[in-house]
Protein backbone atom coordinates (compact mmCIF):
# COMPACT_ATOMS: atom_id res chain seq x y z
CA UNK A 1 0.00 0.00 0.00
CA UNK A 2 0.75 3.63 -0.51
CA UNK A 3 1.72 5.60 2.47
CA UNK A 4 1.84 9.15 2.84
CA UNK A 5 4.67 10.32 4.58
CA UNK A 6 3.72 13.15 7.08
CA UNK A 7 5.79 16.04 5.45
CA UNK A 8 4.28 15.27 2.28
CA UNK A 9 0.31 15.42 3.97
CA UNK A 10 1.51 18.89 5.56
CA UNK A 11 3.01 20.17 2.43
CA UNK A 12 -0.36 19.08 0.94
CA UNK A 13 -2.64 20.61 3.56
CA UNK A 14 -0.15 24.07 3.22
CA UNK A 15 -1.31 24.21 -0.69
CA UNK A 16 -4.68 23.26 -0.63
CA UNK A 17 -5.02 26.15 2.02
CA UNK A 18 -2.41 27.94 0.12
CA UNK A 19 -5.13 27.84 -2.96
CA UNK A 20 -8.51 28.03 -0.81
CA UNK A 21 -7.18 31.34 0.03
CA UNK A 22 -6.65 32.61 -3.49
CA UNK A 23 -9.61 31.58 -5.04
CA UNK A 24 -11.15 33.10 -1.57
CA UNK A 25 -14.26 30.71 -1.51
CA UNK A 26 -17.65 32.04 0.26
């Protein structure tokens, strides 16, 4: 199985919140 290292899932989390700002979602 694929496992996600924990850097990875933070670096993940960082641009997905990184982008959710940007496109500033209501």
């Amino acid at each position: 199985k694929f496992h996600i290292p924990e850097t990875a899932s933070r670096v993940t989390q960082k641009v997905f919140f990184f982008l959710r700002d940007k496109v500033r979602i209501p």
